[in-house]
C-alpha atoms as a PDB file:
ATOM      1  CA  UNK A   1      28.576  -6.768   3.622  1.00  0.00           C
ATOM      2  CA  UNK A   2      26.168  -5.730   6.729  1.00  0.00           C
ATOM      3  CA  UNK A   3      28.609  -3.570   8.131  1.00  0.00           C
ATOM      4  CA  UNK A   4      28.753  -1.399   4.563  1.00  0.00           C
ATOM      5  CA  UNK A   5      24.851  -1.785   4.337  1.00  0.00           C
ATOM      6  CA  UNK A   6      23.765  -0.058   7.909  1.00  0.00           C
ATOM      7  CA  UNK A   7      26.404   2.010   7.327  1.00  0.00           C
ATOM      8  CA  UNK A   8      25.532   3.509   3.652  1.00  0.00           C
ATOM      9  CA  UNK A   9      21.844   3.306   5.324  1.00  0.00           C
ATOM     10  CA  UNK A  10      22.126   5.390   7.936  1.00  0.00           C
ATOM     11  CA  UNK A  11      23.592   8.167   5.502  1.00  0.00           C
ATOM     12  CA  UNK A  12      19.988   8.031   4.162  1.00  0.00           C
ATOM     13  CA  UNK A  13      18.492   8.831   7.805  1.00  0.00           C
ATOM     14  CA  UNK A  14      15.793   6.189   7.865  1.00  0.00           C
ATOM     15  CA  UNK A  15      13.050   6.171  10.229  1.00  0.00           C
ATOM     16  CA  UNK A  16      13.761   2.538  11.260  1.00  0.00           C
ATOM     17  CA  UNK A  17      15.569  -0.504   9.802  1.00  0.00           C
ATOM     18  CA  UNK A  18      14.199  -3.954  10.360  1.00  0.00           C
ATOM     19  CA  UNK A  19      16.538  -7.087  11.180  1.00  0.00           C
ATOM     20  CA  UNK A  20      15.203 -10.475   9.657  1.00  0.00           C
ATOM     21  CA  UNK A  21      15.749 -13.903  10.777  1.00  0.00           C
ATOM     22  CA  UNK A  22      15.574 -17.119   9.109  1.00  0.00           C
ATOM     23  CA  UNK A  23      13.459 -20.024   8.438  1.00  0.00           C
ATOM     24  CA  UNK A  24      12.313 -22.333  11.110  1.00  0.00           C
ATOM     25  CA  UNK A  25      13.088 -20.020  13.835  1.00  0.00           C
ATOM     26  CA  UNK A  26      16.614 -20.752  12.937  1.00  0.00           C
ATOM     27  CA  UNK A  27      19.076 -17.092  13.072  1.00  0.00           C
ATOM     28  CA  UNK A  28      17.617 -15.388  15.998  1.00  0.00           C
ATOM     29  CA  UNK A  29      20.702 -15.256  18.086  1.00  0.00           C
ATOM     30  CA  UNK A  30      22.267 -13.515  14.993  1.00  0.00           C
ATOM     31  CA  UNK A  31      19.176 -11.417  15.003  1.00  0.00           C
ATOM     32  CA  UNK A  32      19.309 -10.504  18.498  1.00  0.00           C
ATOM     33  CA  UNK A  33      23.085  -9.745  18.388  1.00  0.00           C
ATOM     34  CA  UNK A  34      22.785  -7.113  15.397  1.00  0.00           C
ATOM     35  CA  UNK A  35      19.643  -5.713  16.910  1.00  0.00           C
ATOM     36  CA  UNK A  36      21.321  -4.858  20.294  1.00  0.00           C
ATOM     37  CA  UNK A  37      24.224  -3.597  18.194  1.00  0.00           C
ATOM     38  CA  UNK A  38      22.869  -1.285  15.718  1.00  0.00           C
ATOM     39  CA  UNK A  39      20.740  -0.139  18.620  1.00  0.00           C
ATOM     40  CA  UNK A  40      23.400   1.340  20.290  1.00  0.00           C
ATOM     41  CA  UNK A  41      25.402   2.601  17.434  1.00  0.00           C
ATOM     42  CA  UNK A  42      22.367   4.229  15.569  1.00  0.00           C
ATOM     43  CA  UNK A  43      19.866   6.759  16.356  1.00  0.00           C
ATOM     44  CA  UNK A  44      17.099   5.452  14.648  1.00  0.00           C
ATOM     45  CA  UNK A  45      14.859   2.123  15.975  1.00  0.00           C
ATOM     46  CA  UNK A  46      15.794  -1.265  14.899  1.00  0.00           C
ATOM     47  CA  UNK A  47      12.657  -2.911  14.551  1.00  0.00           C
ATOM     48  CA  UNK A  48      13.432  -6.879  15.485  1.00  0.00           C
ATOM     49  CA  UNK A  49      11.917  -9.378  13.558  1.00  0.00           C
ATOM     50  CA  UNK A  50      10.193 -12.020  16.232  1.00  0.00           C
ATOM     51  CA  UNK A  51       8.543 -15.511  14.554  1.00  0.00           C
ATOM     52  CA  UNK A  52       6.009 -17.858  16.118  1.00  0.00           C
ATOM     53  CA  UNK A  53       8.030 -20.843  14.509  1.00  0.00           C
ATOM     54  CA  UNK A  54      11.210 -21.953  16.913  1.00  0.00           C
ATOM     55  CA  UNK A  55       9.942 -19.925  19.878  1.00  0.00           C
ATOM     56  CA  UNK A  56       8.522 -21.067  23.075  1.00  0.00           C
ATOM     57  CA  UNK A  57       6.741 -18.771  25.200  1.00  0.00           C
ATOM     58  CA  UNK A  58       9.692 -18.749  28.124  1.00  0.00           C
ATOM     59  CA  UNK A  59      12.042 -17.900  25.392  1.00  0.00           C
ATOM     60  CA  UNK A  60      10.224 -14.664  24.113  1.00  0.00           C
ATOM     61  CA  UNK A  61      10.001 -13.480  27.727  1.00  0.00           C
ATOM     62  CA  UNK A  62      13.819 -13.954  28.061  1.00  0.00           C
ATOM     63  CA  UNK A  63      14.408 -12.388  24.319  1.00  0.00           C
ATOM     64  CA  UNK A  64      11.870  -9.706  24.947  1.00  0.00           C
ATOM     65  CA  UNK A  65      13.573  -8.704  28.862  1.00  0.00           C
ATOM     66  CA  UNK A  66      16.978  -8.509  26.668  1.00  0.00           C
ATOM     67  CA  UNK A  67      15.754  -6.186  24.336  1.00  0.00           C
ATOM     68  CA  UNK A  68      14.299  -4.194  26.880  1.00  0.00           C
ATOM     69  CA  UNK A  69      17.256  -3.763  28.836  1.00  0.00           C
ATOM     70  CA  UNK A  70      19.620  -2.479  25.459  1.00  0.00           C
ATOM     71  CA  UNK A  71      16.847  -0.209  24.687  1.00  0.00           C
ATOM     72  CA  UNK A  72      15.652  -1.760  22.095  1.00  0.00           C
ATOM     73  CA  UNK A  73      11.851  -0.534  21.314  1.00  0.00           C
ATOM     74  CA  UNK A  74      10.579  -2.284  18.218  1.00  0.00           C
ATOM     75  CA  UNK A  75       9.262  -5.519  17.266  1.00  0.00           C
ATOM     76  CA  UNK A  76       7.799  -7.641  14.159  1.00  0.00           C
ATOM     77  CA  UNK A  77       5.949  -9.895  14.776  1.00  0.00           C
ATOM     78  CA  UNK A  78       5.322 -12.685  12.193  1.00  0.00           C
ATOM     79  CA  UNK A  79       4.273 -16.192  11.997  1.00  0.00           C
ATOM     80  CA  UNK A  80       7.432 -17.405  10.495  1.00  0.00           C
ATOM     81  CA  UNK A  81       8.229 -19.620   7.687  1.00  0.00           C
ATOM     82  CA  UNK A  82       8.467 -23.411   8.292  1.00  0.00           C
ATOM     83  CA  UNK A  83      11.987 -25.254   8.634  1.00  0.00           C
ATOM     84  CA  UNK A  84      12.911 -25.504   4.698  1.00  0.00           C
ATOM     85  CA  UNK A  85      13.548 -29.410   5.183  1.00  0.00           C
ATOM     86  CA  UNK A  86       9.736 -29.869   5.607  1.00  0.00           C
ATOM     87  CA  UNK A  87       9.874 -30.872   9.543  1.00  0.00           C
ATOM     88  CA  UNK A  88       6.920 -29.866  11.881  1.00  0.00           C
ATOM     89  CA  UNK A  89       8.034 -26.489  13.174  1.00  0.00           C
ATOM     90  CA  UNK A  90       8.602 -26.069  17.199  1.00  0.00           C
ATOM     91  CA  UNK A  91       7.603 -23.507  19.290  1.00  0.00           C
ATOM     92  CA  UNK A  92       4.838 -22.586  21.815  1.00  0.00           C
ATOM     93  CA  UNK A  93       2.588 -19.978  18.677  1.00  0.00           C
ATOM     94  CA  UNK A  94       1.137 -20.939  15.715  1.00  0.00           C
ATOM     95  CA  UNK A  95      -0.080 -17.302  14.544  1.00  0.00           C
ATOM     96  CA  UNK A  96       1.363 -14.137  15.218  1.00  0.00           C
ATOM     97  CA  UNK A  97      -2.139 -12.769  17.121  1.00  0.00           C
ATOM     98  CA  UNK A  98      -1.013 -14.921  19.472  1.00  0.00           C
ATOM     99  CA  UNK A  99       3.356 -13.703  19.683  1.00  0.00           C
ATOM    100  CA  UNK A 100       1.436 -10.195  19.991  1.00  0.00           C
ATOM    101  CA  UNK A 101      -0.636 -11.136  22.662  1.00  0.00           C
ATOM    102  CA  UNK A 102       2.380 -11.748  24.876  1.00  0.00           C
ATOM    103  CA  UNK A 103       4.397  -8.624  23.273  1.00  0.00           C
ATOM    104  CA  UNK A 104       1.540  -6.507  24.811  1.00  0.00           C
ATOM    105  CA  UNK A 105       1.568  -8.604  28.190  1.00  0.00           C
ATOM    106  CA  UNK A 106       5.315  -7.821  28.977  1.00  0.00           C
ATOM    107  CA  UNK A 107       6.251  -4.723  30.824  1.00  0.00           C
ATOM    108  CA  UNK A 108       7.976  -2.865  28.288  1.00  0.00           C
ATOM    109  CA  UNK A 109       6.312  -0.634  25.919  1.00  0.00           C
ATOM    110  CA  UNK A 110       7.553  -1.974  22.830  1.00  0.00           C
ATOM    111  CA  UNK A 111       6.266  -0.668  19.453  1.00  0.00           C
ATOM    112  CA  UNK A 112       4.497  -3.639  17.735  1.00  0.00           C
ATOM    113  CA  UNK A 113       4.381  -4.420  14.248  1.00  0.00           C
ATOM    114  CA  UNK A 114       2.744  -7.217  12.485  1.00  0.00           C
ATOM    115  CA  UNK A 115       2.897  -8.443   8.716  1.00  0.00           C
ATOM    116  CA  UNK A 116      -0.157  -7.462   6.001  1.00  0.00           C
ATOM    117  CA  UNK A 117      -0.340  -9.839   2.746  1.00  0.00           C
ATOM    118  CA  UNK A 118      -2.038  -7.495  -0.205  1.00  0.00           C
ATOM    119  CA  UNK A 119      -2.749 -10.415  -2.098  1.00  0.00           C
ATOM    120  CA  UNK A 120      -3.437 -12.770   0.975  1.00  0.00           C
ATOM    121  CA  UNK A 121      -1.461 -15.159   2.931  1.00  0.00           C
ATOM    122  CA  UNK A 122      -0.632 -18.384   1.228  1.00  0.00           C
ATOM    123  CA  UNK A 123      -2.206 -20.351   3.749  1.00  0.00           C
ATOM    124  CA  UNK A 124      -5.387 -18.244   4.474  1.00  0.00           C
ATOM    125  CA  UNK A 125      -8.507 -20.289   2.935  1.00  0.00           C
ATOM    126  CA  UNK A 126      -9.544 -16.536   0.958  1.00  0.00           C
ATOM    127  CA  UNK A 127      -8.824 -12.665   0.978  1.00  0.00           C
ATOM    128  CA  UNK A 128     -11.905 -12.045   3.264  1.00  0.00           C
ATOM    129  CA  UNK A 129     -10.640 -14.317   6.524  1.00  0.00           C
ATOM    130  CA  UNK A 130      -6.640 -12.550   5.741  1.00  0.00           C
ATOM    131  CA  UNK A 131      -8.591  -9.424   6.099  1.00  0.00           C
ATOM    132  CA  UNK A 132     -10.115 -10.056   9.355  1.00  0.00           C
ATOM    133  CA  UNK A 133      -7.137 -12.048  10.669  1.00  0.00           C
ATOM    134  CA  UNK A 134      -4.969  -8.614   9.582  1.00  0.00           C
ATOM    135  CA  UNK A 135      -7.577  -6.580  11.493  1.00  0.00           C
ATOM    136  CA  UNK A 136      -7.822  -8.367  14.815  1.00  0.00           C
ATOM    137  CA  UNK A 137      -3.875  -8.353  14.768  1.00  0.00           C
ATOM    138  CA  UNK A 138      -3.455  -4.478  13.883  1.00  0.00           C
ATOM    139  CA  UNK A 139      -6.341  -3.893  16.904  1.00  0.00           C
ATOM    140  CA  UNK A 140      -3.227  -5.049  18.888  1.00  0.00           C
ATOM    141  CA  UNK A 141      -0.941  -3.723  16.979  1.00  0.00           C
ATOM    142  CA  UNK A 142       0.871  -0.188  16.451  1.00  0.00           C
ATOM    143  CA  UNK A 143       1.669  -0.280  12.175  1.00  0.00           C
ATOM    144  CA  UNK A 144       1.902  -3.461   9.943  1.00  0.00           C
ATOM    145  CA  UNK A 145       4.747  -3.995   6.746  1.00  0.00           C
ATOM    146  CA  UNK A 146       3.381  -5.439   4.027  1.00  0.00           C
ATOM    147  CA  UNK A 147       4.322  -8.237   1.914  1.00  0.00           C
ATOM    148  CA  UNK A 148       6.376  -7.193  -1.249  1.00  0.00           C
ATOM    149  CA  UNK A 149       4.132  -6.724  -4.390  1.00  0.00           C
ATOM    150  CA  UNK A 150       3.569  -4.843  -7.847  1.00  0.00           C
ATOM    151  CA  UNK A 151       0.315  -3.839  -8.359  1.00  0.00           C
ATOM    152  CA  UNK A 152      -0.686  -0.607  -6.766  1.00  0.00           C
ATOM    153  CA  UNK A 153      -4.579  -1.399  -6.917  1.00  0.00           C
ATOM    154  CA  UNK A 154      -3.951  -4.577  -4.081  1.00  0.00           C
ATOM    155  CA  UNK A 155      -2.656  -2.062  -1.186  1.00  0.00           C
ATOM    156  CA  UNK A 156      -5.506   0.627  -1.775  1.00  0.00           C
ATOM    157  CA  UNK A 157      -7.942  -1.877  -2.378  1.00  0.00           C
ATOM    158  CA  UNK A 158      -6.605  -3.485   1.469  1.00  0.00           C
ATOM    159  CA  UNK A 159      -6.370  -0.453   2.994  1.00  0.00           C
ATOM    160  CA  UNK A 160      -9.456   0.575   2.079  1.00  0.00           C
ATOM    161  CA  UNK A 161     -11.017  -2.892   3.486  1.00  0.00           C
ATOM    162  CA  UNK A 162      -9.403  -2.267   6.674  1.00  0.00           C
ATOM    163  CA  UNK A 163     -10.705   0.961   7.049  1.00  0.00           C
ATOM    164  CA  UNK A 164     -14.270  -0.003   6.333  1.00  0.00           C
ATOM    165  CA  UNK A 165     -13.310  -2.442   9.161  1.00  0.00           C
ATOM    166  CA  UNK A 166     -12.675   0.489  11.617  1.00  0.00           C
ATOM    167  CA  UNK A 167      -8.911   0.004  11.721  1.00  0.00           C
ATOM    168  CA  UNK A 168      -6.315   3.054  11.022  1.00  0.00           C
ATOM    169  CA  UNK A 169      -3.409   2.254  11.899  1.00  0.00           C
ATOM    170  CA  UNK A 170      -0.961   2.382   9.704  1.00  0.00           C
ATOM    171  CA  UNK A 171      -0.100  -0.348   7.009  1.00  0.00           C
ATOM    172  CA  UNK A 172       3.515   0.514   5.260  1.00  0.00           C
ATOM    173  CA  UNK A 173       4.026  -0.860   2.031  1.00  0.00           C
ATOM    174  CA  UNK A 174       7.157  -2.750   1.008  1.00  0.00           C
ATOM    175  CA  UNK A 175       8.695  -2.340  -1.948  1.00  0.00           C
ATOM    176  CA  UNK A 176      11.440  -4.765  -3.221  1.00  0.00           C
ATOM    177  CA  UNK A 177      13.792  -3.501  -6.189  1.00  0.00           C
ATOM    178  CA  UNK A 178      14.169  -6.621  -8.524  1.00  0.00           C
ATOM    179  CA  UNK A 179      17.546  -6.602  -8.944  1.00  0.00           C
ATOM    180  CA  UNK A 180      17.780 -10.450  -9.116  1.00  0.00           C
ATOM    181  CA  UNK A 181      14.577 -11.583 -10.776  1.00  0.00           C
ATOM    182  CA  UNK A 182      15.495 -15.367  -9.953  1.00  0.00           C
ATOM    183  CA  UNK A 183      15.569 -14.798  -6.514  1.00  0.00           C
ATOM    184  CA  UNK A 184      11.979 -12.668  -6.299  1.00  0.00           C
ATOM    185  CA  UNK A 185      10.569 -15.321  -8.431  1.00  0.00           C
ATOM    186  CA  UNK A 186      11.200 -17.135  -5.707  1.00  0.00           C
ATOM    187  CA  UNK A 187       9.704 -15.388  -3.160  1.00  0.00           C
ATOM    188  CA  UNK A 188       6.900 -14.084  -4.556  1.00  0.00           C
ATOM    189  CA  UNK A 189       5.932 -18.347  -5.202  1.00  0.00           C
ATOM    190  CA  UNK A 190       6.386 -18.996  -1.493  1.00  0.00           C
ATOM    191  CA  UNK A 191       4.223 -15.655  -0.864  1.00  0.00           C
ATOM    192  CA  UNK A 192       1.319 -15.671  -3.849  1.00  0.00           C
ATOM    193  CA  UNK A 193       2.275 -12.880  -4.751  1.00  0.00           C
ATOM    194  CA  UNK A 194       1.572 -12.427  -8.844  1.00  0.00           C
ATOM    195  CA  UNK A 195       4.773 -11.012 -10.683  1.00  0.00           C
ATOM    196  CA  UNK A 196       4.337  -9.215 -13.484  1.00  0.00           C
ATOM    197  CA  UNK A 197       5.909 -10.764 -16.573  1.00  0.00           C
ATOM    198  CA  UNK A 198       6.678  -8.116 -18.783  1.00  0.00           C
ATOM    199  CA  UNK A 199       8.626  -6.090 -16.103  1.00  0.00           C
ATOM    200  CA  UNK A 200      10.671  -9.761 -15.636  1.00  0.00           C
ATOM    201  CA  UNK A 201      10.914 -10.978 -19.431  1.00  0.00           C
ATOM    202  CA  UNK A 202      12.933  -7.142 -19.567  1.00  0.00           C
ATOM    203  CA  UNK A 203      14.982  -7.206 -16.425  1.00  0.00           C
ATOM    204  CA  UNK A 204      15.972 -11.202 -16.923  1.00  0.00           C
ATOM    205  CA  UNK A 205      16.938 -10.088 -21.027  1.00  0.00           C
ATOM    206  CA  UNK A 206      19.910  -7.832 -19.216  1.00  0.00           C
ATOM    207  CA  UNK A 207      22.816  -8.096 -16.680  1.00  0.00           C
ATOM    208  CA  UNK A 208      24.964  -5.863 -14.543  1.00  0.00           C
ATOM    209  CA  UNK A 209      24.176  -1.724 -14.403  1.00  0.00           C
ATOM    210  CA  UNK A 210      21.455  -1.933 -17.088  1.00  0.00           C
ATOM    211  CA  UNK A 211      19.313  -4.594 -15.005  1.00  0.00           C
ATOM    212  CA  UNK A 212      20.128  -2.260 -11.920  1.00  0.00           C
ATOM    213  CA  UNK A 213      19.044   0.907 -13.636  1.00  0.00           C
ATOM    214  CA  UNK A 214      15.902  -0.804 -14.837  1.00  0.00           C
ATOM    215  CA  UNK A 215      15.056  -2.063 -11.670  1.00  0.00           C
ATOM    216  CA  UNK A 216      15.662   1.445  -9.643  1.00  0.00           C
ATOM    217  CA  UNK A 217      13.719   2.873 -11.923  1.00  0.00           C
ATOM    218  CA  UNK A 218      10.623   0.312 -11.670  1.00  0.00           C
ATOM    219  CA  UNK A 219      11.295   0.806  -7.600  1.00  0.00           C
ATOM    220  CA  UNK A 220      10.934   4.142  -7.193  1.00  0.00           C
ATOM    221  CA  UNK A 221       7.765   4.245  -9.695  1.00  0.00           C
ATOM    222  CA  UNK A 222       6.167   2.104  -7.433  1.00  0.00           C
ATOM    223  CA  UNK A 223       6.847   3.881  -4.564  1.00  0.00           C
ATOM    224  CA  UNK A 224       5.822   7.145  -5.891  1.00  0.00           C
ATOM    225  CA  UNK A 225       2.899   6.401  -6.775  1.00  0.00           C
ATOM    226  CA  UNK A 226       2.262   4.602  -3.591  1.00  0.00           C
ATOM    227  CA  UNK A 227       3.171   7.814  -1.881  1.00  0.00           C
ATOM    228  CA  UNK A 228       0.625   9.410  -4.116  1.00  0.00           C
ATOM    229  CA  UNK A 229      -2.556   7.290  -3.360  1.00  0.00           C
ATOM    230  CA  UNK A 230      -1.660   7.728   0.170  1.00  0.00           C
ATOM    231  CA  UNK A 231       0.771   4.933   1.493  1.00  0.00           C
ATOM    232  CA  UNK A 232       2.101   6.669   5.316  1.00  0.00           C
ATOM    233  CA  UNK A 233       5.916   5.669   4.244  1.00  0.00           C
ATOM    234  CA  UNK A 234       7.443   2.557   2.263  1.00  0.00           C
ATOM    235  CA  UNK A 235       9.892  -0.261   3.681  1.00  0.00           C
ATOM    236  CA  UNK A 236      12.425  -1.035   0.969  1.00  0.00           C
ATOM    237  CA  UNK A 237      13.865  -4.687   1.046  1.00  0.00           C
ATOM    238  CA  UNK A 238      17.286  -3.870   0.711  1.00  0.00           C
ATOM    239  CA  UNK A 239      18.505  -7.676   0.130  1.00  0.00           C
ATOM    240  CA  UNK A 240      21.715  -5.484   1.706  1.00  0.00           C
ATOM    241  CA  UNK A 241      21.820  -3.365  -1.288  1.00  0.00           C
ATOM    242  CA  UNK A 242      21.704   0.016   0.060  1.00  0.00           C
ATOM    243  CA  UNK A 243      22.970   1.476  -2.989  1.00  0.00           C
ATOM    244  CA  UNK A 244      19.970   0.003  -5.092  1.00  0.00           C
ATOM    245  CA  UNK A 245      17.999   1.681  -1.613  1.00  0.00           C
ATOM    246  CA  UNK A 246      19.604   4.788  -1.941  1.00  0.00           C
ATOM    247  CA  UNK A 247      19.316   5.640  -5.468  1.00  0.00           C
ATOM    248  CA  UNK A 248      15.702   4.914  -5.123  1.00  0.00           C
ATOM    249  CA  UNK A 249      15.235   7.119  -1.845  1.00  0.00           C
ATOM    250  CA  UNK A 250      17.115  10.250  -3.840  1.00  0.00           C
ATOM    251  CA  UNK A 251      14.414   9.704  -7.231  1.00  0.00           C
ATOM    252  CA  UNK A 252      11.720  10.339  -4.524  1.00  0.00           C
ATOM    253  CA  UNK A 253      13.016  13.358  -2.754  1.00  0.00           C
ATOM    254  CA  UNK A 254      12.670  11.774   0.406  1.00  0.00           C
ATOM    255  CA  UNK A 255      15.906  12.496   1.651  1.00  0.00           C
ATOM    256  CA  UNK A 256      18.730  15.462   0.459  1.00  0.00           C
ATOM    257  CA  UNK A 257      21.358  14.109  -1.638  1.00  0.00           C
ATOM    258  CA  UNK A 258      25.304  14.574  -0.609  1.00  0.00           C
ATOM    259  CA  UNK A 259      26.742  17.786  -0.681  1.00  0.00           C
ATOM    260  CA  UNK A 260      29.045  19.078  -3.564  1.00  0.00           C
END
């Protein structure tokens, strides 16, 4: 299934694709394997996802000097989600500020991304400390991905909070096609992130190519108007669905559709 999502992917020409790793630090030799590989098969940047949780700081010096030497240029770095079983998480960081403090210190120039929470982080005590927290990590920082979310109003209302804060980098909005309601139920309860009901009670009362066409559609609505208030690109969560991806890229315009 990977190998037919980078492949239909790179038909699209992104401008990066980002590799995810698992919970508890767990998945980041898998990580580090496709990273290397699609790095050398692909001409755009694979953009690595790094967590605080499982690393010490030897091991992200060792991880970081691999990358370096397969030419890999891109990182994410986030704080990670705790082990799923509920045990105290290892590792030498407990907040990404901190992973992309030693990013920075390393030799390579590696383009650093961190993570931006619309709504705010679950564990942040309220929106105003997330803010600051997101601005002292994108004064380090080269772009930040945002959390997945619905509501247009929560990334202009950030954005326009950071920049009253003096930052400009760039903060990319993700947008994640709901293609299995369940499963974004899900995550959006382990992010905060508010769902909106109606757009579930419809997508959850069908199956198969009529849930997919619903949920394409909502997508690229999103992202259009994101594009229109502003936003510098979008990050689609894929869920290694490129052809949910692609359908919503080509309702955009952002990239020519196939010949013939």
């Amino acid at each position: 299934l990977l190998e037919q999502t980078i492949t239909a992917l790179a038909e699209l020409r992104p401008d990066f694709v980002s590799v995810t790793c698992g919970a508890g630090g767990t998945g980041h030799e898998g990580t580090r394997d496709l990273v290397v590989e699609w790095t050398r098969r692909f001409d755009f940047p694979v953009v690595a996802h790094l967590t605080c949780v499982g690393f010490g700081r030897d091991e992200v010096a060792r991880l970081l000097d691999d990358y370096a030497a397969h030419g890999v240029i891109a990182v994410l770095a986030l704080a990670g989600d705790p082990p799923a079983d509920g045990s105290p998480p290892r590792g030498d960081y407990r907040h990404a500020i901190d992973l992309v403090h030693d990013i920075r210190r390393h030799e390579a120039d590696f383009v650093v991304g961190v993570a931006a929470h619309p709504e705010g982080h679950p564990r942040s005590p309220d929106l105003a400390s997330d803010r600051r927290h997101l601005a002292a990590k994108l004064a380090l920082a080269d772009f930040a991905l945002t959390q997945f979310f619905f509501d247009v109003d929560v990334y202009t209302e950030m954005v326009a909070d950071l920049d009253r804060a003096g930052v400009d980098r760039p903060v990319i909005p993700g947008v994640f096609p709901v293609t299995a309601p369940a499963t974004v139920r899900r995550f959006a309860a382990l992010n905060a992130t508010r769902v909106p009901e109606a757009l579930f009670a419809e997508l959850e009362a069908v199956t198969g190519e009529e849930r997919r066409r619903l949920a394409t559609a909502h997508a690229a609505a999103l992202a259009g108007a994101l594009l229109e208030r502003g936003a510098p690109g979008l990050h689609l969560y894929t869920m290694n669905r490129a052809p949910v991806a692609a359908e919503v890229v080509r309702r955009l315009g952002l990239r020519p559709g196939p010949a013939g």
